[in-house]
Protein backbone atom coordinates (compact mmCIF):
# COMPACT_ATOMS: atom_id res chain seq x y z
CA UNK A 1 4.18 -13.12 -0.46
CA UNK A 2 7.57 -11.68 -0.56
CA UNK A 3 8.90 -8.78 1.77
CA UNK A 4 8.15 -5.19 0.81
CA UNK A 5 11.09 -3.65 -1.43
CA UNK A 6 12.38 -0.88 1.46
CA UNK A 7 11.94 0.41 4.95
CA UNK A 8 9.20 3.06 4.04
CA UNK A 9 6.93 0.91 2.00
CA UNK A 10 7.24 -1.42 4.91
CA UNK A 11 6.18 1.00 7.42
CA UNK A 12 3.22 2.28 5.40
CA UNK A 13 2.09 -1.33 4.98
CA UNK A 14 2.24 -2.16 8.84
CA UNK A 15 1.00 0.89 10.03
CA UNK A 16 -2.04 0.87 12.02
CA UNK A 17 -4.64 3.53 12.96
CA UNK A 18 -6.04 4.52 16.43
CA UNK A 19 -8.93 5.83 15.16
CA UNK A 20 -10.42 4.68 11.83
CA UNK A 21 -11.29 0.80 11.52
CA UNK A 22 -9.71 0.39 8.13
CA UNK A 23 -6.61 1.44 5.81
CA UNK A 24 -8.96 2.85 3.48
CA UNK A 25 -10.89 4.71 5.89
CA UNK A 26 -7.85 6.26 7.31
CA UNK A 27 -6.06 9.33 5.09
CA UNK A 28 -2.44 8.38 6.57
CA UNK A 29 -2.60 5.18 4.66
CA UNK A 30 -0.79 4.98 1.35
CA UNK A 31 0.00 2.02 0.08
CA UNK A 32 -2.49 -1.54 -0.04
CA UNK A 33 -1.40 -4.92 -1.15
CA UNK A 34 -4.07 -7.57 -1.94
CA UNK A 35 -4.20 -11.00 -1.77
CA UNK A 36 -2.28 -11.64 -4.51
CA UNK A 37 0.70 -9.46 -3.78
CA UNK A 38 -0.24 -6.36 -5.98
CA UNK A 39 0.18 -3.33 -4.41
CA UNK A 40 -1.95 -0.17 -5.32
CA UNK A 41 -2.22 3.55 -4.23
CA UNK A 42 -5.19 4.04 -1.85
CA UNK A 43 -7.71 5.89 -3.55
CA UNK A 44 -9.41 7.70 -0.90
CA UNK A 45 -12.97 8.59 -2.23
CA UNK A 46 -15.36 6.79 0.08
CA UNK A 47 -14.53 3.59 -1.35
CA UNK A 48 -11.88 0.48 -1.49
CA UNK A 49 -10.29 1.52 -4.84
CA UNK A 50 -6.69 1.38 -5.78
CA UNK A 51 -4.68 2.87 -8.51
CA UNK A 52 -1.86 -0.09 -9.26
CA UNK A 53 1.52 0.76 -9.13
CA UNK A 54 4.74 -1.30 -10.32
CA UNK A 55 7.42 0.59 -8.61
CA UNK A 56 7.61 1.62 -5.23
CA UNK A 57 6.49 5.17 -4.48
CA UNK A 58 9.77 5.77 -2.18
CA UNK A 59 12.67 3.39 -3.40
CA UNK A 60 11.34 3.02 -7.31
CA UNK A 61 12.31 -0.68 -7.03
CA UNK A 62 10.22 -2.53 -9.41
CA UNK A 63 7.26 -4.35 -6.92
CA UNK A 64 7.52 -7.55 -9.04
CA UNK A 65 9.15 -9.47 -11.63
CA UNK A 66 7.47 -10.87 -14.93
């Protein structure tokens, strides 16, 4: 997978919560990348749903090239 695209998204993706188990239980988290290397905005309704994004929320870099 390649590096994240600036300092925030970087920092969103390596954060870590003290008290929820997972990034989509927590409402600090922003950002999720699967498996794959898509990235998505965390949609946080009780659930593991994403919205996908191609540019970064903070730099606007494009996330990936075609």
């Amino acid at each position: 997978m390649s590096t994240p695209c600036c300092e925030m998204m970087a920092a969103d993706l390596e954060r870590r919560c003290d008290i929820h188990d997972g990034r989509f239980d927590c409402p600090d988290m922003l950002v999720d990348r699967d498996s794959k290397g898509r990235y998505g905005l965390i949609v946080h309704d009780g659930g593991r749903s994403v919205i996908a994004i191609a540019f970064c929320p903070w730099c606007g870099k494009p996330l990936f090239e075609e």
